[in-house]
Structure formats: structure tokens, C-alpha cells
N, C-alpha and C. Protein backbone atom coordinates (compact mmCIF):
# COMPACT_ATOMS: atom_id res chain seq x y z
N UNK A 1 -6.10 -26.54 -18.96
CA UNK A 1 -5.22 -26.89 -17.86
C UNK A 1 -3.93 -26.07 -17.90
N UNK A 2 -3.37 -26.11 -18.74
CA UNK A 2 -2.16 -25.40 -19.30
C UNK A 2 -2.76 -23.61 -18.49
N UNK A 3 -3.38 -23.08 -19.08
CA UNK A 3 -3.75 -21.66 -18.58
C UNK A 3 -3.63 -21.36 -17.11
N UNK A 4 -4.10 -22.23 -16.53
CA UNK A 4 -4.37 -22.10 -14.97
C UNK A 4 -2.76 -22.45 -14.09
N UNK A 5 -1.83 -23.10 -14.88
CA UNK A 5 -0.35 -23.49 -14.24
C UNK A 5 0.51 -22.50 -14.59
N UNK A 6 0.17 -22.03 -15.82
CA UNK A 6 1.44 -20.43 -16.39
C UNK A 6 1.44 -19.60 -15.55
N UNK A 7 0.46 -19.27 -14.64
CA UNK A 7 0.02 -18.22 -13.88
C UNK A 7 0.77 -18.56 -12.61
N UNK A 8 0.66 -19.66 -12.34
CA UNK A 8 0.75 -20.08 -11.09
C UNK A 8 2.30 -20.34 -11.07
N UNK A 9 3.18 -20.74 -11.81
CA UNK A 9 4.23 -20.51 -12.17
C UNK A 9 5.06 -19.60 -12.39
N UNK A 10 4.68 -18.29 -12.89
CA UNK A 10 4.91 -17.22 -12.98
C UNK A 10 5.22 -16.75 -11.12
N UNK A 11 4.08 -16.75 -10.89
CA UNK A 11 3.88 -16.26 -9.48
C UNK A 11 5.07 -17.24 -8.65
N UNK A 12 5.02 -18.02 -8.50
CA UNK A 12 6.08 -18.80 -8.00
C UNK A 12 7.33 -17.79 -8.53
N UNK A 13 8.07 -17.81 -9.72
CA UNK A 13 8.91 -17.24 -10.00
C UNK A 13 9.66 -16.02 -9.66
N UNK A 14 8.31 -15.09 -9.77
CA UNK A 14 8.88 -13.75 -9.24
C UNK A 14 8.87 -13.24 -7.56
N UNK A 15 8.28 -14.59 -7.08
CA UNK A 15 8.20 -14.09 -5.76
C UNK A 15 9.89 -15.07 -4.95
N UNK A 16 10.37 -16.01 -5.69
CA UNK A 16 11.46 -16.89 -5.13
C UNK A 16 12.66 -15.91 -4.68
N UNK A 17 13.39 -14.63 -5.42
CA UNK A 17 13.88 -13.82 -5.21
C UNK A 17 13.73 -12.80 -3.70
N UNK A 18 12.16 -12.58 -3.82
CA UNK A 18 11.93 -11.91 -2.35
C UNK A 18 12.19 -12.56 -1.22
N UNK A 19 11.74 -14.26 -1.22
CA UNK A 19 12.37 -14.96 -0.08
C UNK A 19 13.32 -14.93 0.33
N UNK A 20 14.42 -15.08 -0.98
CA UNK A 20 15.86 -15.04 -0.50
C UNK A 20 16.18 -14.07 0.66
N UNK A 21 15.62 -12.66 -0.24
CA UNK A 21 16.43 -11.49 0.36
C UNK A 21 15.89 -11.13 1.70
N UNK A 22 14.52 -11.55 2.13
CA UNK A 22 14.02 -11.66 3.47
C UNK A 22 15.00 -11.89 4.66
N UNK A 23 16.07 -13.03 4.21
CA UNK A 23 16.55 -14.01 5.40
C UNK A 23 17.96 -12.77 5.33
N UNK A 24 18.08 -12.05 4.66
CA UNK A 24 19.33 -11.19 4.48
C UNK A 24 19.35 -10.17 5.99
N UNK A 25 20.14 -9.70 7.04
CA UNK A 25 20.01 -8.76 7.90
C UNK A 25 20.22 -7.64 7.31
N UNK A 26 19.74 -6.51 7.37
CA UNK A 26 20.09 -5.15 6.83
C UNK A 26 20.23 -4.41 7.82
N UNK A 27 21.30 -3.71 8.31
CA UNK A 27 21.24 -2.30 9.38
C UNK A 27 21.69 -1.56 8.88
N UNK A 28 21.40 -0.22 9.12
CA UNK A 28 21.42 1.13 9.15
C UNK A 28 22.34 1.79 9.96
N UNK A 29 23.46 2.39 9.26
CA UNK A 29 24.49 3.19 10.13
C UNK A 29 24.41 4.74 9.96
N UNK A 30 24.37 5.32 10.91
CA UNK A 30 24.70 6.56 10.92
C UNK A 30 26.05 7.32 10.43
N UNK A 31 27.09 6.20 10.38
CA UNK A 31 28.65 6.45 9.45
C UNK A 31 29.05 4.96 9.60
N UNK A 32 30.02 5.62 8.87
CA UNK A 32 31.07 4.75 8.07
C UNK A 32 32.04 3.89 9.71
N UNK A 33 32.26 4.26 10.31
CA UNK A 33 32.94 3.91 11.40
C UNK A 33 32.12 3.25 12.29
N UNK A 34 30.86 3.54 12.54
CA UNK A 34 30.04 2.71 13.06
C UNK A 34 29.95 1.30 12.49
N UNK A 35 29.82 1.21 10.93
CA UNK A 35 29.71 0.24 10.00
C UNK A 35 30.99 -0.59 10.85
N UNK A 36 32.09 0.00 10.54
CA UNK A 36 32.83 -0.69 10.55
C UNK A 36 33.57 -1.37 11.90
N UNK A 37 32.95 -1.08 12.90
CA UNK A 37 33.37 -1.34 14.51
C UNK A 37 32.06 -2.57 14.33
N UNK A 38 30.67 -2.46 14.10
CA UNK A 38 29.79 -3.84 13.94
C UNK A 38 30.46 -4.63 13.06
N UNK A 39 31.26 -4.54 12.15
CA UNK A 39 31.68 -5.75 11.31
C UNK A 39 32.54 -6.21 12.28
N UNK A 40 33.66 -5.53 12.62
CA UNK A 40 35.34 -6.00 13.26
C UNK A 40 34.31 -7.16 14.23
N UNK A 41 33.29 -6.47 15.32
CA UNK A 41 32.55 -7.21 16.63
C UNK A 41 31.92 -8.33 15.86
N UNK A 42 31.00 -8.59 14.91
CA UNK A 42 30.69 -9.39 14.67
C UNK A 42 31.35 -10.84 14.53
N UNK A 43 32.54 -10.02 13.69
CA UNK A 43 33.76 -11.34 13.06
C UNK A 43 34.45 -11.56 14.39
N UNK A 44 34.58 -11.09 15.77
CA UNK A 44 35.28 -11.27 16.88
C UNK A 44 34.52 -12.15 17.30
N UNK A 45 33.75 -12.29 17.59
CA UNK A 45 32.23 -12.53 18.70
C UNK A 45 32.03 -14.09 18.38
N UNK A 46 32.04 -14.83 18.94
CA UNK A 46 31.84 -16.45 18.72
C UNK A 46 30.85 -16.63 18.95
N UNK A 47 29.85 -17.60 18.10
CA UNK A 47 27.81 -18.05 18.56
C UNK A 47 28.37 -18.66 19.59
N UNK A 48 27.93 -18.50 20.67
CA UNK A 48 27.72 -19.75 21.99
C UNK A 48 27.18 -21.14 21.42
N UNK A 49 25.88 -21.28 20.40
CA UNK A 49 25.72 -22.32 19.69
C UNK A 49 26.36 -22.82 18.83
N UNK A 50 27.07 -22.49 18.18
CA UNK A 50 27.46 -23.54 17.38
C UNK A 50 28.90 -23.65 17.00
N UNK A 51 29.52 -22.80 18.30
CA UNK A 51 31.02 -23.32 18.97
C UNK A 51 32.29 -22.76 17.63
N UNK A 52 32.31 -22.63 16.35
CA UNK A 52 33.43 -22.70 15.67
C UNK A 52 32.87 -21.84 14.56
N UNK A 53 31.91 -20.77 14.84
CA UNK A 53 31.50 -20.02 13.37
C UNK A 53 31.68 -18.37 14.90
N UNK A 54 31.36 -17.60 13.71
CA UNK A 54 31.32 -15.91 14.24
C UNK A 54 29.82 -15.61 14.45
N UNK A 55 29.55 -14.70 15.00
CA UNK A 55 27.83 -14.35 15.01
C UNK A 55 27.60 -14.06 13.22
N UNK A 56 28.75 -13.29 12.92
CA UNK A 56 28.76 -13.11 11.37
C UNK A 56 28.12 -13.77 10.14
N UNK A 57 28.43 -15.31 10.74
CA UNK A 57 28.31 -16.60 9.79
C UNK A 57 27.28 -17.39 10.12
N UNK A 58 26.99 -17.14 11.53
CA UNK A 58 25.98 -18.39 12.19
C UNK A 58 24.72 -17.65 11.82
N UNK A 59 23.77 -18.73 11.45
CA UNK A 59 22.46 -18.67 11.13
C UNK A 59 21.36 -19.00 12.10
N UNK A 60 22.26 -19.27 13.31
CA UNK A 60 21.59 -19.63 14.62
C UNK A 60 20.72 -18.29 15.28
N UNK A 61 19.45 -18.55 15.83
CA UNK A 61 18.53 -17.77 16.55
C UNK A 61 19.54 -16.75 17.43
N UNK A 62 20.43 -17.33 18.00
CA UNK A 62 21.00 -16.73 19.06
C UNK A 62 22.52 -15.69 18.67
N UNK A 63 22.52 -16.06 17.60
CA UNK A 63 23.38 -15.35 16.99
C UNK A 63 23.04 -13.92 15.92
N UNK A 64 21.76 -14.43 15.41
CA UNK A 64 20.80 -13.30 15.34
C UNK A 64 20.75 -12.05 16.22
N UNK A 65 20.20 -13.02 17.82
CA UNK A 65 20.00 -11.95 18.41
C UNK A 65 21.13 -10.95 18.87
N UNK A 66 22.48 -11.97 19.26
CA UNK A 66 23.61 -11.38 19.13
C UNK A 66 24.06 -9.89 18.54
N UNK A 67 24.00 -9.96 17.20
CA UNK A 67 24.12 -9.39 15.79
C UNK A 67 23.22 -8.33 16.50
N UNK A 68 21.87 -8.33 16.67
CA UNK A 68 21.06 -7.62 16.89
C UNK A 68 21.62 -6.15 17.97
N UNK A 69 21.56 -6.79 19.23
CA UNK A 69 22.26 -6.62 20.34
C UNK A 69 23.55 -6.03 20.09
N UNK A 70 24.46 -6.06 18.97
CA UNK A 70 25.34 -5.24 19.12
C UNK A 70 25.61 -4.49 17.99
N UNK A 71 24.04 -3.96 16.89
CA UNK A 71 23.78 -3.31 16.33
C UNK A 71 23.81 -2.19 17.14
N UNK A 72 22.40 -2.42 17.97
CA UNK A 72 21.99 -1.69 19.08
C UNK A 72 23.13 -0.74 19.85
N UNK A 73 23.52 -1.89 20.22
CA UNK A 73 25.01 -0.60 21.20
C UNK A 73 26.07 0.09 20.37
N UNK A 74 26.11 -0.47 18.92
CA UNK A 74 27.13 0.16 18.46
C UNK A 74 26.15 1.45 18.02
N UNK A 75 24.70 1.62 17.79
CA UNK A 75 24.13 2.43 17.03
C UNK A 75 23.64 3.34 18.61
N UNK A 76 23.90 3.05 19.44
CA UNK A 76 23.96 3.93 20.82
C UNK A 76 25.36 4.60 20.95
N UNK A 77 26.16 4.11 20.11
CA UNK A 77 27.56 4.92 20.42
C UNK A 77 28.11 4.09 21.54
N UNK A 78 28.08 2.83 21.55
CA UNK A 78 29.03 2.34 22.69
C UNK A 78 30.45 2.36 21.71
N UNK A 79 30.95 2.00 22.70
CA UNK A 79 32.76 1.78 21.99
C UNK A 79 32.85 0.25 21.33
N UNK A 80 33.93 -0.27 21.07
CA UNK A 80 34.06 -1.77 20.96
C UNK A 80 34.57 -2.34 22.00
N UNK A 81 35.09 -1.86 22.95
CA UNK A 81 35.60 -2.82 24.13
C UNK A 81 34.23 -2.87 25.01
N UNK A 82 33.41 -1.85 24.98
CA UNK A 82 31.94 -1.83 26.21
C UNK A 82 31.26 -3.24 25.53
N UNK A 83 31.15 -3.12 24.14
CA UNK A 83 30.19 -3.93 23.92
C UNK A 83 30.78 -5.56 23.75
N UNK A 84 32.37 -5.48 24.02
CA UNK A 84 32.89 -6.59 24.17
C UNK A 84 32.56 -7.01 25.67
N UNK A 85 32.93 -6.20 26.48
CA UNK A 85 33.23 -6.13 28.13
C UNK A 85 31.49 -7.08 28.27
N UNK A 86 30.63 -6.04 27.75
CA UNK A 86 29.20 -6.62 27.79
C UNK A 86 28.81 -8.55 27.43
N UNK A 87 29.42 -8.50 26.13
CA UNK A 87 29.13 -10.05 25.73
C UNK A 87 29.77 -10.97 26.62
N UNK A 88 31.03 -10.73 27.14
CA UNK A 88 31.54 -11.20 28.21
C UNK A 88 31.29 -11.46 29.16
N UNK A 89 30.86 -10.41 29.81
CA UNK A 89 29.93 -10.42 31.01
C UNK A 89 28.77 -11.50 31.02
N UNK A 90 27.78 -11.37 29.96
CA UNK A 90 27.05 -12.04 29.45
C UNK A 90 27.25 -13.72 29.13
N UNK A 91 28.17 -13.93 28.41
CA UNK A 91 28.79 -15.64 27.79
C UNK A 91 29.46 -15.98 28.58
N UNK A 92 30.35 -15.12 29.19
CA UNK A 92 32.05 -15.63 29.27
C UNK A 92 33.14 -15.16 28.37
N UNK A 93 34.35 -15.42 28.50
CA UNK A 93 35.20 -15.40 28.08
C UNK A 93 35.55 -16.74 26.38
N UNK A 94 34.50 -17.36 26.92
CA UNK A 94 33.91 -18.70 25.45
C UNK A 94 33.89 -17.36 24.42
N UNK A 95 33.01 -16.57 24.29
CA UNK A 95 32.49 -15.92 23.32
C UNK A 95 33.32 -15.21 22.41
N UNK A 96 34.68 -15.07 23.29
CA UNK A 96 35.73 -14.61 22.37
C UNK A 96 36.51 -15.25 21.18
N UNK A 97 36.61 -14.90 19.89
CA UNK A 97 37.88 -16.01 19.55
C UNK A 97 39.18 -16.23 20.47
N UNK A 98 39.24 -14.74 20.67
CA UNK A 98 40.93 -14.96 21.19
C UNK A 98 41.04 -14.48 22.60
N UNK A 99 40.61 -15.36 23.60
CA UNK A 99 40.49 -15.11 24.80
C UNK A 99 41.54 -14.96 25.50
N UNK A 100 41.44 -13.81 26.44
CA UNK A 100 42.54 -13.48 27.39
C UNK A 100 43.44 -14.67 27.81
N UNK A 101 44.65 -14.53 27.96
CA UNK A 101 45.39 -15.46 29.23
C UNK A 101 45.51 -15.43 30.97
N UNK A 102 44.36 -16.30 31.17
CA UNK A 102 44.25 -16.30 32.57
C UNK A 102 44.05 -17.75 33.17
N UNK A 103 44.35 -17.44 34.54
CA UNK A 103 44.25 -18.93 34.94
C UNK A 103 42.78 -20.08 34.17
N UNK A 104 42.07 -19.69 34.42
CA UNK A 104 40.76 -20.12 33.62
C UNK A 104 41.08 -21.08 32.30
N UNK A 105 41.83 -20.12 31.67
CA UNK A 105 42.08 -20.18 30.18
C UNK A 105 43.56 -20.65 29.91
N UNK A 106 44.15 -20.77 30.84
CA UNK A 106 45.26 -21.59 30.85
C UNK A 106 46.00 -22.53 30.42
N UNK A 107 44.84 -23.71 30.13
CA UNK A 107 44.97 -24.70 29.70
C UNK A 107 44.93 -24.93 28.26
N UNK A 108 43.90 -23.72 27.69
CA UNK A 108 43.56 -23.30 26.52
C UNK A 108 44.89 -23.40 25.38
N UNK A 109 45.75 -22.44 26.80
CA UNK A 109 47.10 -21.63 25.98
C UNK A 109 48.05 -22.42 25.96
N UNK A 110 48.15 -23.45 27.12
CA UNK A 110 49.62 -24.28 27.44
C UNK A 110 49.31 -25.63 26.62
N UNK A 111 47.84 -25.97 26.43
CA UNK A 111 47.43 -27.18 26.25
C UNK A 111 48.49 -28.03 24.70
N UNK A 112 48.35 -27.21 24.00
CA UNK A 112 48.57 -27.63 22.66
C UNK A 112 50.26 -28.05 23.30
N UNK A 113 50.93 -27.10 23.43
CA UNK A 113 52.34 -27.18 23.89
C UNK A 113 52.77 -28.50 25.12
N UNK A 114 51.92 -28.53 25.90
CA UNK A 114 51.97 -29.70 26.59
C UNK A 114 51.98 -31.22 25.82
N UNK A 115 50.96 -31.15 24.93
CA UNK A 115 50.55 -32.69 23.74
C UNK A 115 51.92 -32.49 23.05
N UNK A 116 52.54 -31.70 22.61
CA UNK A 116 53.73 -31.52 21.81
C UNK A 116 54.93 -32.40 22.69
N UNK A 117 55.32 -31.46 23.38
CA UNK A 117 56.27 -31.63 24.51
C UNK A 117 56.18 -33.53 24.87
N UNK A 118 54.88 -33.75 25.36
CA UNK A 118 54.73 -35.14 25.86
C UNK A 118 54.98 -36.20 24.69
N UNK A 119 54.70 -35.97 23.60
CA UNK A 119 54.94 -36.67 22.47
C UNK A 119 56.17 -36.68 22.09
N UNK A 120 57.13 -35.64 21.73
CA UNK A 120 58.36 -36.08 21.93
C UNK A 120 59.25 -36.79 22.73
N UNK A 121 58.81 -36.28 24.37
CA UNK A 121 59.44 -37.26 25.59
C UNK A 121 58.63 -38.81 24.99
N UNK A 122 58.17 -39.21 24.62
CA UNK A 122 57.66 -40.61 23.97
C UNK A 122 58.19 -41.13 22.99
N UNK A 123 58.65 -40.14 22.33
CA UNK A 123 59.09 -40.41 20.67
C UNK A 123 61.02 -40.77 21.15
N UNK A 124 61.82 -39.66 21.89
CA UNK A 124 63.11 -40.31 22.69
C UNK A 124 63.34 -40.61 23.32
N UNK A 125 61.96 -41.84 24.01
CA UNK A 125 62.03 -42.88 25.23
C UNK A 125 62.21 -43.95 24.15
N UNK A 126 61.36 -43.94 23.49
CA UNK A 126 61.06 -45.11 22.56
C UNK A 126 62.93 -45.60 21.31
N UNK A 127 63.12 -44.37 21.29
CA UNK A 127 64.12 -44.44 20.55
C UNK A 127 65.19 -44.84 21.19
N UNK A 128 65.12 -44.83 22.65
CA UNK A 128 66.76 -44.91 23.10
C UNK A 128 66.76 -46.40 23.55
N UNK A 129 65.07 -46.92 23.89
CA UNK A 129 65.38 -48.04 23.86
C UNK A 129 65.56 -49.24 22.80
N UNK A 130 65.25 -48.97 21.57
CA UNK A 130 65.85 -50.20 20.38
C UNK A 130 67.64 -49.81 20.69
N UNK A 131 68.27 -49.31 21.04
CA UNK A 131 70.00 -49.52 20.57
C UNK A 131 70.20 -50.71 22.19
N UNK A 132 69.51 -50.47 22.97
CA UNK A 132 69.61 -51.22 23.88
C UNK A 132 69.28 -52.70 24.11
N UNK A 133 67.86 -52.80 22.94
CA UNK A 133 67.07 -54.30 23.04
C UNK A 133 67.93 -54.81 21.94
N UNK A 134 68.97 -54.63 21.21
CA UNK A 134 69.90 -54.72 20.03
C UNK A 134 71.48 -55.26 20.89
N UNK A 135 71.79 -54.54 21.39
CA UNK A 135 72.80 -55.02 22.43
C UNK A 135 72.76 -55.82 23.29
N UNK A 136 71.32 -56.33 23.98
CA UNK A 136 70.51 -57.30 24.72
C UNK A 136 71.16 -58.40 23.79
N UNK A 137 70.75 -58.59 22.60
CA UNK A 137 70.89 -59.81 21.48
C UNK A 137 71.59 -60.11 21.17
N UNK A 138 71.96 -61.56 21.60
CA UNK A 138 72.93 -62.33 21.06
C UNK A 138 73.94 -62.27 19.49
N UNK A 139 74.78 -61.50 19.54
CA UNK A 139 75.99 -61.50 18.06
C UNK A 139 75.72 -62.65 17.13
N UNK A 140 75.83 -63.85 17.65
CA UNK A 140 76.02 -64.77 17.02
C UNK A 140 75.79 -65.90 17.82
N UNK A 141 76.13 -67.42 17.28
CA UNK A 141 76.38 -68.43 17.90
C UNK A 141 77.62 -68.95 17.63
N UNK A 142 77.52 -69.85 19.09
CA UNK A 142 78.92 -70.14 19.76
C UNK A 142 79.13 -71.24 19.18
N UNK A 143 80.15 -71.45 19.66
CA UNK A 143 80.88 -73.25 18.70
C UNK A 143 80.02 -74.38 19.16
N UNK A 144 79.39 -74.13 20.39
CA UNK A 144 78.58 -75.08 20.74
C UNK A 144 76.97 -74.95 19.98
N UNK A 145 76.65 -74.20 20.04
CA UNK A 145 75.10 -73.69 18.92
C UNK A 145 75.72 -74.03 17.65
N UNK A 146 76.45 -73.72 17.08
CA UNK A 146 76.82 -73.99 15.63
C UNK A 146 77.15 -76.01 15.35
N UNK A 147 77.66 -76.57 16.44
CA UNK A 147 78.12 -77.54 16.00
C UNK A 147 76.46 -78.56 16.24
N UNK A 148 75.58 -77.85 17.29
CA UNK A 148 73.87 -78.78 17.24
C UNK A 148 73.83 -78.22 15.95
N UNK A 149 73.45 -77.08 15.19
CA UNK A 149 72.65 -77.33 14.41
C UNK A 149 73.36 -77.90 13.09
N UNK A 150 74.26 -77.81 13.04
CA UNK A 150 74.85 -78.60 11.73
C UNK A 150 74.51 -80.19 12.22
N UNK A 151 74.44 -80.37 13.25
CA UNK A 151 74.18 -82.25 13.93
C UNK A 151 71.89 -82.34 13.22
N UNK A 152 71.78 -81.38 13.58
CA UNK A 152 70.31 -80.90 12.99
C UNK A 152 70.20 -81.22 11.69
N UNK A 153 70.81 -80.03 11.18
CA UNK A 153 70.67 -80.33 9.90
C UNK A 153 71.27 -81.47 8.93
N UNK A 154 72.14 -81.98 9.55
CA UNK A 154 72.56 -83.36 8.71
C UNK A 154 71.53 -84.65 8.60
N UNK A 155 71.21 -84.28 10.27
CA UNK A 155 69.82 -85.68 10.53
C UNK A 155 68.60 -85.02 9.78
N UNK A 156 68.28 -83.90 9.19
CA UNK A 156 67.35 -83.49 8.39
C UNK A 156 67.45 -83.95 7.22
N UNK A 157 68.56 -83.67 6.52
CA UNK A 157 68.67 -84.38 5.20
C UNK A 157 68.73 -85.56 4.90
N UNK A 158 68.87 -86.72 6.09
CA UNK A 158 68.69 -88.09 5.70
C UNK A 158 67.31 -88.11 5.85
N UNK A 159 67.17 -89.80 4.89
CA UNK A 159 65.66 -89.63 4.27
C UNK A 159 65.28 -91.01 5.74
């Protein structure tokens, strides 16, 4: 029994390595500058699937093909803005990390600054009214409040 599992084990072993490196993308550049205009696009380029990774990182089908797709044009000699202009065309303006400022995208840009802004107008509404609900309130009591509850508290302490 033993004889027939060493083998089979073995084989398991030396083949676990090839799987890995299967799932690895490999392309082929004609230079160094090519290399390096597919990296910059890759790390620019947002998966449409899975919203908050790069084509770079995503392991998604579509980000694959992505990757693929702008192997292709960079290894055609496109520029980096064609093959930006292209994904754009293609996705939208989503696909970018850092998307233009335009009406569209507007909200994108003002949004954060708006939640800011509104939260403070909340934060010195709120504040200006305690000095006011404080001044609302009675100082003290009057000779007439003071003289019930001492009449109170005397009839409290008899048994």
C-alpha cells in the first residue's frame, strides 16, 4: 500500500508549483517604456467589477480581459491617453480612479465637502442653543418656593 501512495504523492508535489504559476499573466514587451506605460494603465484603470481594486489587483474575468486589451494597444504602440480615451469610451468615466471634474462628476468632488460643511452648521446650531435653554432656567427660588418647601420638609420629618 505504502508503494502505490509515494508515487502518487510525489506527483502531487511537483506538479503544485506549476499550478500556481499558470494563474500568473506574463506579457512580452518590445521595451522598457512599453513595460512601463502597461503598468502606470493598469494601476490607473478601475475593474468595473469589483468597484475599489485596479485591473492590476482584480482577479476578476473582466479585468483580465481588461489587462489583456491594453496589453494589446500598448503593444500596437498606442499612447496612454488613446488607450485611456478608449476605456472611457468603453466604461465611462467610473473606470478611472481619478475622474475628470465635470458636471456628471460633480457631486463626486463637492460631495465630501458638502457632509463637512453641513455637519458643522449642526454642530453651531446645536451649540448656540444650550447658553440659551440655560438662561430659559430659573436662577433659583423665590421666598415664596423656599418658604413651601421648608413647610414640606418639616411635615416630612414628623413621624
Amino acid at each position: 500500500m505504502r508503494s502505490t501512495l509515494t508515487p502518487l504523492l510525489l506527483a502531487l508535489a511537483l506538479l503544485t508549483p506549476a499550478l500556481s504559476l499558470a494563474a500568473i499573466d506574463v506579457y512580452q514587451f518590445d521595451n522598457e517604456q512599453q513595460e512601463q506605460t502597461f503598468r502606470e494603465l493598469t494601476r490607473e484603470l478601475r475593474c468595473p467589477k469589483c468597484q475599489n481594486q485596479d485591473i492590476a489587483d482584480s482577479n476578476a474575468g473582466l479585468a483580465k480581459d481588461l489587462r489583456d486589451k491594453t496589453y494589446q494597444m500598448v503593444h500596437q504602440g498606442k499612447e496612454k491617453q488613446e488607450v485611456i480615451d478608449y476605456m472611457v469610451a468603453r466604461y465611462g468615466n467610473f473606470i478611472l480612479y481619478d475622474p475628470p471634474m465635470m458636471a456628471s462628476t460633480l457631486i463626486l468632488w463637492l460631495g465630501p465637502l458638502g457632509v463637512i460643511v453641513i455637519g458643522l452648521g449642526v454642530m453651531l446650531a446645536r451649540a448656540r442653543k444650550v447658553p440659551r435653554a440655560r438662561q430659559a432656567a430659573p436662577q433659583g427660588l423665590n421666598e415664596e418656593e423656599r418658604n413651601r418647601l421648608a413647610a414640606l420638609l418639616k411635615e416630612e420629618e414628623k413621624p
